[in-house]
PDB file of N, CA and C in Angstrom:
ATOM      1  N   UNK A   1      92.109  90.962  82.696  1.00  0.00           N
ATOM      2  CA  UNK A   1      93.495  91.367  82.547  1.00  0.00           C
ATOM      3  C   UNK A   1      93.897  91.322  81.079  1.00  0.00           C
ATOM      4  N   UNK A   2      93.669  90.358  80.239  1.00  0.00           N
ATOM      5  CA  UNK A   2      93.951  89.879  79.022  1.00  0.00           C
ATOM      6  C   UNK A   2      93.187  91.528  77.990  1.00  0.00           C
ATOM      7  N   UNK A   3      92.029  91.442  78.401  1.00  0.00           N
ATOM      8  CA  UNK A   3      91.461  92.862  77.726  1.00  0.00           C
ATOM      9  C   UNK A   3      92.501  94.348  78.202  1.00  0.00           C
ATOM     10  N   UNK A   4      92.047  94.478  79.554  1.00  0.00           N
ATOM     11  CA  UNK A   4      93.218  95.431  79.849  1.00  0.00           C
ATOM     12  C   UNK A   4      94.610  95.448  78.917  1.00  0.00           C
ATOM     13  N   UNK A   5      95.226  94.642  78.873  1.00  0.00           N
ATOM     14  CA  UNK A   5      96.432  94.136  78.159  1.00  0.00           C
ATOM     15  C   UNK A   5      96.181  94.919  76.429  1.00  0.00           C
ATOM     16  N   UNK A   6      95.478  94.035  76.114  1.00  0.00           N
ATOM     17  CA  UNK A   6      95.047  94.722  74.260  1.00  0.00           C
ATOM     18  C   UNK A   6      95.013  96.017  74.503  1.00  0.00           C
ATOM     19  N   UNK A   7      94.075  96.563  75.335  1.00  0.00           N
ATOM     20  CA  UNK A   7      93.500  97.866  74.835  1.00  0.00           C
ATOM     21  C   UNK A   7      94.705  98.573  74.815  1.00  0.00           C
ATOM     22  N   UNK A   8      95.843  98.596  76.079  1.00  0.00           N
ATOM     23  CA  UNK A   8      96.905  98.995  76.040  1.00  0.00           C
ATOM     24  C   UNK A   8      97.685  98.746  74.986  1.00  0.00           C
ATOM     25  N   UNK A   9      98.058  97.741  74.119  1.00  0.00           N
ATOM     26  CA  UNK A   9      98.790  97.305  73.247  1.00  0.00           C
ATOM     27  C   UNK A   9      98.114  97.921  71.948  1.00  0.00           C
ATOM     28  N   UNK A  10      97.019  98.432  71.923  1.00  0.00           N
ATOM     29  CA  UNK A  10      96.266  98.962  70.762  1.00  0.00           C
ATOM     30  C   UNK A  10      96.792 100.472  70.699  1.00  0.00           C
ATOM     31  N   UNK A  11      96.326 100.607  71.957  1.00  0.00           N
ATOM     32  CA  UNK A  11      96.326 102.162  72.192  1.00  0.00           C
ATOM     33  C   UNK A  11      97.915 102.804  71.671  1.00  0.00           C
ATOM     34  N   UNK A  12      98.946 101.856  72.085  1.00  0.00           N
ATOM     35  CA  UNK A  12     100.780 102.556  72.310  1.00  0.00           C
ATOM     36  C   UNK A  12     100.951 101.518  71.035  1.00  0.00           C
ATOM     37  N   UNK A  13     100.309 101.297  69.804  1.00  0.00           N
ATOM     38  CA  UNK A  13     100.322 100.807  68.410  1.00  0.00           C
ATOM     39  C   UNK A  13     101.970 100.292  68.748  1.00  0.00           C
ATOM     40  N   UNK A  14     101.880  98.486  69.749  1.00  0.00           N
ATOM     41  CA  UNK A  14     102.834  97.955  69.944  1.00  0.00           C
ATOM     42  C   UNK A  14     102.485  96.787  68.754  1.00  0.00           C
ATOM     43  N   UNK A  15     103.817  96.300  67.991  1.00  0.00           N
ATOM     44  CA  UNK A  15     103.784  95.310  67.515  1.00  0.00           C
ATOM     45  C   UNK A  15     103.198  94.109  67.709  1.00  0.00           C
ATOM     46  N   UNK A  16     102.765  93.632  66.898  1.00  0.00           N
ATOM     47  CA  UNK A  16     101.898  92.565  67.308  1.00  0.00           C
ATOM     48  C   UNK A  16     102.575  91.292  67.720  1.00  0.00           C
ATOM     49  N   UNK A  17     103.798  90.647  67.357  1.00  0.00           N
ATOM     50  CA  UNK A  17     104.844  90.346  68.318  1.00  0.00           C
ATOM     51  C   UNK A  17     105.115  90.506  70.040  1.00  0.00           C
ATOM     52  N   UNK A  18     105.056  92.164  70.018  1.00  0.00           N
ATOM     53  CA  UNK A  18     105.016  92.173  71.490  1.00  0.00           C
ATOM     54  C   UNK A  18     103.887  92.049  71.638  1.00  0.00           C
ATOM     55  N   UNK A  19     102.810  92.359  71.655  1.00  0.00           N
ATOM     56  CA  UNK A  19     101.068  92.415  71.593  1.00  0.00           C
ATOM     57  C   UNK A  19     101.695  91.182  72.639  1.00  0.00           C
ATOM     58  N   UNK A  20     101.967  89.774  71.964  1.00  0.00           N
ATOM     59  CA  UNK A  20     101.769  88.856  72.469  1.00  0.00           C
ATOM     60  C   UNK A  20     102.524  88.200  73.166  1.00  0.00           C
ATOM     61  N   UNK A  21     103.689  89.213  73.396  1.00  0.00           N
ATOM     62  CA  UNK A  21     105.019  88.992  74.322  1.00  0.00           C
ATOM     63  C   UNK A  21     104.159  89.180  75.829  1.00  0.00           C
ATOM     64  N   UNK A  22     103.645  90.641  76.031  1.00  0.00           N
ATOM     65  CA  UNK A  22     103.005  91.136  77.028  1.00  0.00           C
ATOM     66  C   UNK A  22     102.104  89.939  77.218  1.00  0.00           C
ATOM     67  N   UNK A  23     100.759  89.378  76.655  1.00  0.00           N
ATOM     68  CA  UNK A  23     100.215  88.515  77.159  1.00  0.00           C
ATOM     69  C   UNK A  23     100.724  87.264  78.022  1.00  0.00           C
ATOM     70  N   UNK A  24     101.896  87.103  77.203  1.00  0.00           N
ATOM     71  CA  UNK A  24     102.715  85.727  77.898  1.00  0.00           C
ATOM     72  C   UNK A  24     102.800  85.803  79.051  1.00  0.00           C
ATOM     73  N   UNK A  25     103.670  87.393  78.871  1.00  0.00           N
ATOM     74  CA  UNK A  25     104.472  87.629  80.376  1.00  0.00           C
ATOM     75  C   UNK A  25     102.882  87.470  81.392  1.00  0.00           C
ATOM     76  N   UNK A  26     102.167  88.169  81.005  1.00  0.00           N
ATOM     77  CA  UNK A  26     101.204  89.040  82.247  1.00  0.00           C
ATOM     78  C   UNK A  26     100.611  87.347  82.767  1.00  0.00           C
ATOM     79  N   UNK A  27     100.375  86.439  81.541  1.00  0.00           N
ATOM     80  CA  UNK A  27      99.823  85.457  81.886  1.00  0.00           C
ATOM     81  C   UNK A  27     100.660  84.119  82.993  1.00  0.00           C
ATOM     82  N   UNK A  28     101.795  84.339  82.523  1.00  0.00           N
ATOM     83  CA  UNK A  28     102.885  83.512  83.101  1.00  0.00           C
ATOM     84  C   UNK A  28     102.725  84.042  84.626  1.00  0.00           C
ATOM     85  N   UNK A  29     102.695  85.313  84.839  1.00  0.00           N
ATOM     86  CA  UNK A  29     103.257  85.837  85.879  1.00  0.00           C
ATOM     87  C   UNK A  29     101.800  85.817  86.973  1.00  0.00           C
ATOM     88  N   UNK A  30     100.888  85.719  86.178  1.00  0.00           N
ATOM     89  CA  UNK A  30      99.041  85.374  87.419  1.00  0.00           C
ATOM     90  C   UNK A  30      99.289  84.193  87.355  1.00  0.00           C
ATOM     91  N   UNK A  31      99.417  83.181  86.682  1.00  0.00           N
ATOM     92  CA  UNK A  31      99.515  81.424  86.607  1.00  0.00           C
ATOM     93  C   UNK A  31     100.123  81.701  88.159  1.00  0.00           C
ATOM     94  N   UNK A  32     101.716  81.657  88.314  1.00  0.00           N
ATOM     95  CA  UNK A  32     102.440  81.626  89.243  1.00  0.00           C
ATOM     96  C   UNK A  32     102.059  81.708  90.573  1.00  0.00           C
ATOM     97  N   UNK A  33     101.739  83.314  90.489  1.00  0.00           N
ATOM     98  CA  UNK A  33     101.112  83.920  91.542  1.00  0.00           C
ATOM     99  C   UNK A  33      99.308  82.885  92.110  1.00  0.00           C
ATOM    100  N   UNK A  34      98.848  82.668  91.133  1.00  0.00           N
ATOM    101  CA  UNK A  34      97.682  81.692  91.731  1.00  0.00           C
ATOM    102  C   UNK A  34      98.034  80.355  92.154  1.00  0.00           C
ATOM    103  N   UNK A  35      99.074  80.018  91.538  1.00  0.00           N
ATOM    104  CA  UNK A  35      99.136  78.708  92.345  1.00  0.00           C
ATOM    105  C   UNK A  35     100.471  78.852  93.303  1.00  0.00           C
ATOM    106  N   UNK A  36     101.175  79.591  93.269  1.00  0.00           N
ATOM    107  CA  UNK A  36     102.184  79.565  94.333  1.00  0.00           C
ATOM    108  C   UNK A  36     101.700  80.555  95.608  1.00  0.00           C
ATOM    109  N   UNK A  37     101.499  81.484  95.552  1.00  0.00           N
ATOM    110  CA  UNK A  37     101.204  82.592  96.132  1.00  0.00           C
ATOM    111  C   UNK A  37     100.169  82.341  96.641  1.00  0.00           C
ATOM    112  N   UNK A  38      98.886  82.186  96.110  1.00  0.00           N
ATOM    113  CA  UNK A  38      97.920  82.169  96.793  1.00  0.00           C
ATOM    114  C   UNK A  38      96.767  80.447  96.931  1.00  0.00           C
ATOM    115  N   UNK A  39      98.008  79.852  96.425  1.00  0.00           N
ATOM    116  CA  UNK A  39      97.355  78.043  96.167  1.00  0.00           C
ATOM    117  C   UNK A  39      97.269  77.860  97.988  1.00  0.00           C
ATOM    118  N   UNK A  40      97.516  76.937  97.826  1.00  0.00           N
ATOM    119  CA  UNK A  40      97.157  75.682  99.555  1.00  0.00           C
ATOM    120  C   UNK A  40      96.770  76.087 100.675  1.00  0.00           C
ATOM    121  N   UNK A  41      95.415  76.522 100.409  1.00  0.00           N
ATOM    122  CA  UNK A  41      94.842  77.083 101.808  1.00  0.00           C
ATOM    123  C   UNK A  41      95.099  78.272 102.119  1.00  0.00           C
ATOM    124  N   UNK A  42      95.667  79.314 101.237  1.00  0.00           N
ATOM    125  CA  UNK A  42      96.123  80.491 101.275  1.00  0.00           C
ATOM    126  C   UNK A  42      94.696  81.748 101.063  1.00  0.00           C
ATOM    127  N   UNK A  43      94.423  82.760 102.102  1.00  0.00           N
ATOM    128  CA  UNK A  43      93.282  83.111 101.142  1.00  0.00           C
ATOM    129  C   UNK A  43      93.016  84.231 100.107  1.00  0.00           C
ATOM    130  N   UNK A  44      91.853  84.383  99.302  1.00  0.00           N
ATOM    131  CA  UNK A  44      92.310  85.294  98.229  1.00  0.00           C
ATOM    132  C   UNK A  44      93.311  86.183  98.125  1.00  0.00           C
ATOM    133  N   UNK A  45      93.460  86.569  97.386  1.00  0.00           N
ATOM    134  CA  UNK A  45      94.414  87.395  96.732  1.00  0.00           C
ATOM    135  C   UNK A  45      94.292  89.376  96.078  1.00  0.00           C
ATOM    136  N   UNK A  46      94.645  90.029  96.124  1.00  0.00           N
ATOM    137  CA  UNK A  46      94.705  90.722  95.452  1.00  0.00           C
ATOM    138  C   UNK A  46      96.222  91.135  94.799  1.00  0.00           C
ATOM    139  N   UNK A  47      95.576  91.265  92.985  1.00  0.00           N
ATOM    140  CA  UNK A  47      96.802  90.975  92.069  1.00  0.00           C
ATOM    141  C   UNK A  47      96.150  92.814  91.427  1.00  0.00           C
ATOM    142  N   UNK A  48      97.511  93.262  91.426  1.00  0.00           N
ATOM    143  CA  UNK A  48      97.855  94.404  90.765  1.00  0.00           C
ATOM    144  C   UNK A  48      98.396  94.608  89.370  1.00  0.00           C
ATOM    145  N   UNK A  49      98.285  95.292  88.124  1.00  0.00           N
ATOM    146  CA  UNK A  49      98.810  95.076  86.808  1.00  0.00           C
ATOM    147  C   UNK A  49      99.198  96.784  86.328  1.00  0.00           C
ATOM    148  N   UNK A  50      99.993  97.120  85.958  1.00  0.00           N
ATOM    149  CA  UNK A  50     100.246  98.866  85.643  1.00  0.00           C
ATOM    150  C   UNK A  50     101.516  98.035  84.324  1.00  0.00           C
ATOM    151  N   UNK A  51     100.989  99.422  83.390  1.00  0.00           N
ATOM    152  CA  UNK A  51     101.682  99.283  82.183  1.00  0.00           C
ATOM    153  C   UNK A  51     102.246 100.185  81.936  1.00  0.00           C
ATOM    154  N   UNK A  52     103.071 100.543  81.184  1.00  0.00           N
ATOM    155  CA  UNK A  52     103.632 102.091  80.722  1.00  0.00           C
ATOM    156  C   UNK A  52     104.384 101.924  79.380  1.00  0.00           C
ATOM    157  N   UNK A  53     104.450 102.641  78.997  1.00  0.00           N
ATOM    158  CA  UNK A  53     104.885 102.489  77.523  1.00  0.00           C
ATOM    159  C   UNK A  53     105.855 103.865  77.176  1.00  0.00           C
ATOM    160  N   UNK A  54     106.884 104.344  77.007  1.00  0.00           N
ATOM    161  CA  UNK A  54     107.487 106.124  76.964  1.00  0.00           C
ATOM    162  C   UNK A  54     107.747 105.987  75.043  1.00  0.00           C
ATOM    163  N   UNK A  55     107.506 105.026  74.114  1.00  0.00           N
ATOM    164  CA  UNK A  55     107.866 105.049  72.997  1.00  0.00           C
ATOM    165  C   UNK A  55     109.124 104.071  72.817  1.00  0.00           C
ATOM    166  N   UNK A  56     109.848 103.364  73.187  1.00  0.00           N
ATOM    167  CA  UNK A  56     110.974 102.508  73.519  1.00  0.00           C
ATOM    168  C   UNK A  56     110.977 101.546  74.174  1.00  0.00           C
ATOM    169  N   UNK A  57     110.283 102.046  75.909  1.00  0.00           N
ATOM    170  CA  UNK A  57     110.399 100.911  76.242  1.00  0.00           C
ATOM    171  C   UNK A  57     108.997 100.242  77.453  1.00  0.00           C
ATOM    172  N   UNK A  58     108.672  99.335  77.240  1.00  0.00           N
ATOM    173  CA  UNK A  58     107.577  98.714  78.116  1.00  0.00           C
ATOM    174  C   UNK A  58     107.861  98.326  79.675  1.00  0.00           C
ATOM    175  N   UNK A  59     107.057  98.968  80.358  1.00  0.00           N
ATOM    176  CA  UNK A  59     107.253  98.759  81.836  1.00  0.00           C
ATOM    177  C   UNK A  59     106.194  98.109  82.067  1.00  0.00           C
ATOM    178  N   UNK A  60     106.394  96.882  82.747  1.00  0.00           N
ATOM    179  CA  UNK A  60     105.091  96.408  83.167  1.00  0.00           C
ATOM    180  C   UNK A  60     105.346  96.131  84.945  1.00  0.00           C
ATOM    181  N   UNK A  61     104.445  96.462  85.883  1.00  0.00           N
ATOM    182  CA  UNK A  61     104.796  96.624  87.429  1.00  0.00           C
ATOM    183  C   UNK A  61     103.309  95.372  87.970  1.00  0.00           C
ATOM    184  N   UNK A  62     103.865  94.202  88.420  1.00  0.00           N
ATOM    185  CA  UNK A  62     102.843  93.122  88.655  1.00  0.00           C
ATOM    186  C   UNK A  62     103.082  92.965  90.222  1.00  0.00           C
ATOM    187  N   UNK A  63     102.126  93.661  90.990  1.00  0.00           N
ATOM    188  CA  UNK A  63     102.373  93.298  92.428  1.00  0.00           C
ATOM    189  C   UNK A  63     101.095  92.554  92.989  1.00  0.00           C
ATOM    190  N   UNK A  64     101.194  91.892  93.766  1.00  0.00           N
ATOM    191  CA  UNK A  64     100.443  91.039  94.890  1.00  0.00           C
ATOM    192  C   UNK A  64     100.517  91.298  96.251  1.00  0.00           C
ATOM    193  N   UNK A  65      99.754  90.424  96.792  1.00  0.00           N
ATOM    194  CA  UNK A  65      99.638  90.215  98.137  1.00  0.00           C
ATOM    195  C   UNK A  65     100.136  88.756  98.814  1.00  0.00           C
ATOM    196  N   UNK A  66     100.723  88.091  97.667  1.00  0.00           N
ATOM    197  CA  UNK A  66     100.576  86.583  98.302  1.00  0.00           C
ATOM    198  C   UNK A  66     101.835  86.506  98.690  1.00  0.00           C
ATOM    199  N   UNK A  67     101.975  84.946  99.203  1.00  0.00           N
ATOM    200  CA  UNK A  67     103.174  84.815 100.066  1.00  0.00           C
ATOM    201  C   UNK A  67     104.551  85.191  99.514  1.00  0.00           C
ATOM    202  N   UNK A  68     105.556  85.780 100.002  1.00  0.00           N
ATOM    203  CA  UNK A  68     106.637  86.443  99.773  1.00  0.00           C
ATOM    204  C   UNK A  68     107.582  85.578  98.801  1.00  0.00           C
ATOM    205  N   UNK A  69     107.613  86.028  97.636  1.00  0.00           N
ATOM    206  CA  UNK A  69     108.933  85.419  96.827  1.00  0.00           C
ATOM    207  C   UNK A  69     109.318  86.424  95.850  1.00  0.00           C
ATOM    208  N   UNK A  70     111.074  86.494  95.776  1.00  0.00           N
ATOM    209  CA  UNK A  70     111.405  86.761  94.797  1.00  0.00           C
ATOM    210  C   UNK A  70     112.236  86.082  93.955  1.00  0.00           C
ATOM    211  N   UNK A  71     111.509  86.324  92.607  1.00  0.00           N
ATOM    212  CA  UNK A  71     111.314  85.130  91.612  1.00  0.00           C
ATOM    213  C   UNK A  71     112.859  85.589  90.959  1.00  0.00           C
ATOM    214  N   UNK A  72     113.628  86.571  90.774  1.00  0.00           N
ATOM    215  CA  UNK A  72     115.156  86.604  91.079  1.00  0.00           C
ATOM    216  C   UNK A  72     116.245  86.184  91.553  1.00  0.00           C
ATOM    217  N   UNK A  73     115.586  85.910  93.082  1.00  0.00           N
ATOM    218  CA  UNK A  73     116.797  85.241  93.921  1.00  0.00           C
ATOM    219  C   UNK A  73     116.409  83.071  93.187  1.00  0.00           C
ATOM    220  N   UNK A  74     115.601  82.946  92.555  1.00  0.00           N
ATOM    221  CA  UNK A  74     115.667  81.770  92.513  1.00  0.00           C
ATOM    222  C   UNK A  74     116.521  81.395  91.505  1.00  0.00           C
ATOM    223  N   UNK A  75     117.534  80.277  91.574  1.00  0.00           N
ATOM    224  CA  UNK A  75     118.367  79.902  90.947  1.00  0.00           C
ATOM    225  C   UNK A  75     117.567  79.167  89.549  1.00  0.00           C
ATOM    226  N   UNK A  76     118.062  79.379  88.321  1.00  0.00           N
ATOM    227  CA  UNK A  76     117.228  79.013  86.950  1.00  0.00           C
ATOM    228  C   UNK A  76     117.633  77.613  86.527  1.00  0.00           C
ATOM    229  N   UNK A  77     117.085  76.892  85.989  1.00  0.00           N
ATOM    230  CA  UNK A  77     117.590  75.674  85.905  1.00  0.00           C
ATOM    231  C   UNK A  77     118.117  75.716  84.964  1.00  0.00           C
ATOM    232  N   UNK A  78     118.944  74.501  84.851  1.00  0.00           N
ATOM    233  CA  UNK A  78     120.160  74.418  83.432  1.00  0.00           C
ATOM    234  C   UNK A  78     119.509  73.616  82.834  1.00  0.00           C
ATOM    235  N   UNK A  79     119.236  74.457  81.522  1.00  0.00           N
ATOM    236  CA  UNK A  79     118.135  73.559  80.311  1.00  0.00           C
ATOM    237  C   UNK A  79     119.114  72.577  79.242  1.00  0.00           C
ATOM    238  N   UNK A  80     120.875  72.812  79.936  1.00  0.00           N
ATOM    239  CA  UNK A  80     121.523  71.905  78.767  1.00  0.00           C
ATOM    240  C   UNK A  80     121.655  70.889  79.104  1.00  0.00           C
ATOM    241  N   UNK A  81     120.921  70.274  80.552  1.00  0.00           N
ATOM    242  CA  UNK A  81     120.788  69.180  81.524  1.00  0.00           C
ATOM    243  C   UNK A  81     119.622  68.282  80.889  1.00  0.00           C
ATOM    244  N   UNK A  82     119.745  67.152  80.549  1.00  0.00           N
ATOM    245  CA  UNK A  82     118.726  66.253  79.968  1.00  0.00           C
ATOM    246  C   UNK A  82     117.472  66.397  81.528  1.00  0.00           C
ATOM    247  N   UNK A  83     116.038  66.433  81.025  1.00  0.00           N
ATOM    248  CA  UNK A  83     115.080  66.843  81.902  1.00  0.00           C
ATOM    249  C   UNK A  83     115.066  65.907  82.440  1.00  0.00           C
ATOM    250  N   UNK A  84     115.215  64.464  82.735  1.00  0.00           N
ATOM    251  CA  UNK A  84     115.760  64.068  83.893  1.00  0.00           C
ATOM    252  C   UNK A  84     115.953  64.152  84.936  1.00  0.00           C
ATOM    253  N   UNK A  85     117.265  64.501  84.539  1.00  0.00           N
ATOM    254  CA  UNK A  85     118.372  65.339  85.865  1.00  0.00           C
ATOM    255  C   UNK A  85     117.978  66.598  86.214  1.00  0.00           C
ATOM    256  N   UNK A  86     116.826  67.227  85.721  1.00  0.00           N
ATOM    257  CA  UNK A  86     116.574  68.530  86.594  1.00  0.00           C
ATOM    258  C   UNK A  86     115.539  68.336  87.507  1.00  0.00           C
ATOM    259  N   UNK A  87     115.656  69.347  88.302  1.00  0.00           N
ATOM    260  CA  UNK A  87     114.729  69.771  89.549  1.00  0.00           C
ATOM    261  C   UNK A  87     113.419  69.856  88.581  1.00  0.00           C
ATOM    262  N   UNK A  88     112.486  69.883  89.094  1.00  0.00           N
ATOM    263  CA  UNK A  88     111.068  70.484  88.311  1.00  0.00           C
ATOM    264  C   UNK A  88     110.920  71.878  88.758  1.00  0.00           C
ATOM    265  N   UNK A  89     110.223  72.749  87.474  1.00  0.00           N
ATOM    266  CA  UNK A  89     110.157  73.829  88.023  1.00  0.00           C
ATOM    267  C   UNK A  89     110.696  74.853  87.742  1.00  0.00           C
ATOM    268  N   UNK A  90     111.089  75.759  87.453  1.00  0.00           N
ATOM    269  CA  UNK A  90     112.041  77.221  87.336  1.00  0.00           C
ATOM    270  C   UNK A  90     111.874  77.472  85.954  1.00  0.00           C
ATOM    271  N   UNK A  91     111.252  76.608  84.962  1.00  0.00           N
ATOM    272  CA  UNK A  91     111.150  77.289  83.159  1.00  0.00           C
ATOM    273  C   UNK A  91     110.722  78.198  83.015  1.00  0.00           C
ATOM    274  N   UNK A  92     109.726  78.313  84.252  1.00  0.00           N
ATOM    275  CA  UNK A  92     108.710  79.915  83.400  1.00  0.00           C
ATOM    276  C   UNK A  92     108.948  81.011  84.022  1.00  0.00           C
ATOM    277  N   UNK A  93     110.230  80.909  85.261  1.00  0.00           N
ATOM    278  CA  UNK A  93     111.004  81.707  85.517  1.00  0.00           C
ATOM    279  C   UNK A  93     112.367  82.615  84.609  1.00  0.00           C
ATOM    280  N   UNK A  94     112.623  80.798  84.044  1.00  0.00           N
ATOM    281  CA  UNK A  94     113.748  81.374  82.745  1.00  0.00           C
ATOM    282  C   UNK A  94     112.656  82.188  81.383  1.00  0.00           C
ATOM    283  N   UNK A  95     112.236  81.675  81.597  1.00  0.00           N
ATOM    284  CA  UNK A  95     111.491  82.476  80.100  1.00  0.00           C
ATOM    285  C   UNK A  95     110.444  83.951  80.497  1.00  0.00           C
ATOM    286  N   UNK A  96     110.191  84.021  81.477  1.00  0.00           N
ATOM    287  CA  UNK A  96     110.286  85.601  81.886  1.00  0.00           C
ATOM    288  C   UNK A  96     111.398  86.118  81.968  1.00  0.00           C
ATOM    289  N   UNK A  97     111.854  85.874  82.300  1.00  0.00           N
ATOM    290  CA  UNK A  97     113.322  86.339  82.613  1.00  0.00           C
ATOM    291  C   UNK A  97     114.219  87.019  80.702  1.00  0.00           C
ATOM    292  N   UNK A  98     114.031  86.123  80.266  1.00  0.00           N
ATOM    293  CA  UNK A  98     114.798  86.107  79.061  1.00  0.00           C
ATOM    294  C   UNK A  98     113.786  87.117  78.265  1.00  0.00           C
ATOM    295  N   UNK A  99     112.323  87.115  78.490  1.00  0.00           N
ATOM    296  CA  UNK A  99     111.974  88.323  77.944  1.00  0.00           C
ATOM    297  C   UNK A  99     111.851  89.544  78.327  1.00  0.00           C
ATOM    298  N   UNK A 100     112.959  90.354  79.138  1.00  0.00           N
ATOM    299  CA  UNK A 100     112.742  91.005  79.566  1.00  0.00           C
ATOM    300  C   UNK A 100     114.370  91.517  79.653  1.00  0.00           C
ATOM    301  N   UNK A 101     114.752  93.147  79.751  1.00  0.00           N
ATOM    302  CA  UNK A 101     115.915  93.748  79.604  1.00  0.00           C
ATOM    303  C   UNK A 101     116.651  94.043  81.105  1.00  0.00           C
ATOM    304  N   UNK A 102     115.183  94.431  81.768  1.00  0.00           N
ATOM    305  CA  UNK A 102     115.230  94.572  83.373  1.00  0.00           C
ATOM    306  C   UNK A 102     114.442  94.108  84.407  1.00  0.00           C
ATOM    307  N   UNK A 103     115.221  93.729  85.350  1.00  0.00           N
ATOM    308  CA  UNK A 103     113.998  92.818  86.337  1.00  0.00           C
ATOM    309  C   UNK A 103     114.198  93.391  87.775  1.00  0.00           C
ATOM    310  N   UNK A 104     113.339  93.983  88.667  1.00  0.00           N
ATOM    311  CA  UNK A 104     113.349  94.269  89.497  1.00  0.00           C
ATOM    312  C   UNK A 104     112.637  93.905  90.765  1.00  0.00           C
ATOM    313  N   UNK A 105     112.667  92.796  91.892  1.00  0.00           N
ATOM    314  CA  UNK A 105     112.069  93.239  92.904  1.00  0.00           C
ATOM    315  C   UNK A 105     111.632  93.475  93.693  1.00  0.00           C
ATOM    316  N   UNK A 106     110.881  93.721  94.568  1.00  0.00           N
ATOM    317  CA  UNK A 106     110.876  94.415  96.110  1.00  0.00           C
ATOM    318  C   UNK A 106     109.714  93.513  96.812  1.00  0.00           C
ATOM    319  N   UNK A 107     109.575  93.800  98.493  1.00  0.00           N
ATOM    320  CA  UNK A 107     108.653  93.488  99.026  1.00  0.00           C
ATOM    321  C   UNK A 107     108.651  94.655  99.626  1.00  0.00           C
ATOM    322  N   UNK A 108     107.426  94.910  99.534  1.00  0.00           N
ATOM    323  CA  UNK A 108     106.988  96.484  99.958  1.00  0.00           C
ATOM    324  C   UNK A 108     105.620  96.293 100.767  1.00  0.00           C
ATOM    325  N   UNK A 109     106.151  95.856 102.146  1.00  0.00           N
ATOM    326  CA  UNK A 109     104.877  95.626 103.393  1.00  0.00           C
ATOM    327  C   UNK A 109     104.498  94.658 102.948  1.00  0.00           C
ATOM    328  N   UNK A 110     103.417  94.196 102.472  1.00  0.00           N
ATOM    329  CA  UNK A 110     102.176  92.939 102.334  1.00  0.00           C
ATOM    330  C   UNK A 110     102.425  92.506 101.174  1.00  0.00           C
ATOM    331  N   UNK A 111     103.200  93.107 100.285  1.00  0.00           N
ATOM    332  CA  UNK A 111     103.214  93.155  98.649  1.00  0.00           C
ATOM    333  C   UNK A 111     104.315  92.518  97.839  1.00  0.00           C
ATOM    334  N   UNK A 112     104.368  91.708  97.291  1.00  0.00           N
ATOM    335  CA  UNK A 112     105.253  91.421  96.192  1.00  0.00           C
ATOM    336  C   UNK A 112     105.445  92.388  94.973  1.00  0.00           C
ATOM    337  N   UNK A 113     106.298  92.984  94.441  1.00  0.00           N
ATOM    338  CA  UNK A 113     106.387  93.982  93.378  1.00  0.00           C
ATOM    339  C   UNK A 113     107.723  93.373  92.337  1.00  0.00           C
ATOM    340  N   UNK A 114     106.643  93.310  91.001  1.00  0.00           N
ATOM    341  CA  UNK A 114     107.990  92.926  90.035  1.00  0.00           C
ATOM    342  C   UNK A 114     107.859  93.617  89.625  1.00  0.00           C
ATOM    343  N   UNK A 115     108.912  94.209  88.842  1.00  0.00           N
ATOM    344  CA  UNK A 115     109.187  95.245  87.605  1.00  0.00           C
ATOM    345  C   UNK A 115     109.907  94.878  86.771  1.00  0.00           C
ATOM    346  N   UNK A 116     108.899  94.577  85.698  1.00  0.00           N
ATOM    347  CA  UNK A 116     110.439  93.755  84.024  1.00  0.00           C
ATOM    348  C   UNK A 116     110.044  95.412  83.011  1.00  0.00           C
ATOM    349  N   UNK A 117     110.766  95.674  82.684  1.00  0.00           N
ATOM    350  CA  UNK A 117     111.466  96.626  81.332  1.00  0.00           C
ATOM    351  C   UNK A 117     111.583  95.999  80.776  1.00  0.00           C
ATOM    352  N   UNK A 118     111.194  96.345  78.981  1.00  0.00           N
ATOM    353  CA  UNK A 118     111.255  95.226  77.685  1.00  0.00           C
ATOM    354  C   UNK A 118     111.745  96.815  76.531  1.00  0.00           C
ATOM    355  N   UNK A 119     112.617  96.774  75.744  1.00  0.00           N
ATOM    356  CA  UNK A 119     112.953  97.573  75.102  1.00  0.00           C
ATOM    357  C   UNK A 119     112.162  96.643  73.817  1.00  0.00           C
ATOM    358  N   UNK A 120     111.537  98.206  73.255  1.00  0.00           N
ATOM    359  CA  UNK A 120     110.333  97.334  72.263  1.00  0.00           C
ATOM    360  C   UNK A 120     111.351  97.684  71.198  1.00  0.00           C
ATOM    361  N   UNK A 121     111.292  97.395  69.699  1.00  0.00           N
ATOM    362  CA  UNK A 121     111.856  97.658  68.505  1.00  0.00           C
ATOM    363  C   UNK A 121     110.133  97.422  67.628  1.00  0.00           C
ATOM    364  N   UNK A 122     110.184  98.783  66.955  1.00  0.00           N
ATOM    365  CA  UNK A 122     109.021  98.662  65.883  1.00  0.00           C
ATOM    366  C   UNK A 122     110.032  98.515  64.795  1.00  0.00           C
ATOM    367  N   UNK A 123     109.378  97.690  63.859  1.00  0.00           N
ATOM    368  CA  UNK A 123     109.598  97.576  62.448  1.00  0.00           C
ATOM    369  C   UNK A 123     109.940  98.765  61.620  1.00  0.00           C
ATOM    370  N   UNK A 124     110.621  99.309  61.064  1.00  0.00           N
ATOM    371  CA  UNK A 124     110.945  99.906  59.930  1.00  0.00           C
ATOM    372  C   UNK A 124     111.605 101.129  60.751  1.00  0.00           C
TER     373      UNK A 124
END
């Protein structure tokens, strides 16, 4: 996935900034999916990755098969809360979230489908 990822980021001559925005996301978002989705006795998985690029803005479409969540409806934790007092859990929800302009998404039959939009800005 990580190769997939470059070649794309080479190819649509994305900043190297985002270069490594996209890795985060794509990486944040299989972490999840392997241990939530398809962790505890759950069995394999198949994980989907589609990129798109129109000159502006980055579409990235991450669907699965594993157990049903949308990572939207979950409430984000309040980071002005000493960690303590928070729930465990929901950061790498907020920080996808925050990199991203649009978030979309669906269960479509067997499938989990996210869709984040990232409006890129090149330099100069």
């Amino acid at each position: 996935m990580i190769g997939f990822a470059e070649r794309f980021a080479r190819r649509h001559a994305l900043p190297s900034a985002e270069r490594a925005r996209l890795l985060i996301i794509l990486e944040e978002l299989f972490t999840n999916v392997a241990k939530h989705g398809y962790g505890s006795g759950a069995p394999p998985g198949n994980i989907e990755v589609a990129l798109a690029f129109d000159g502006e803005r980055l579409r990235i479409e991450f669907s699965d098969d594993g157990r049903p969540f949308d990572p939207l409806s979950v409430a984000l934790p309040n980071i002005d809360q000493p960690a303590v007092k928070r729930q465990i859990g929901g950061l790498g929800l907020r920080f996808l979230r925050s990199l991203a302009n649009d978030t979309q998404y669906s269960r479509d039959g067997d499938r989990n489908r996210l869709v984040l939009t990232r409006k890129i800005l090149h330099p100069g």
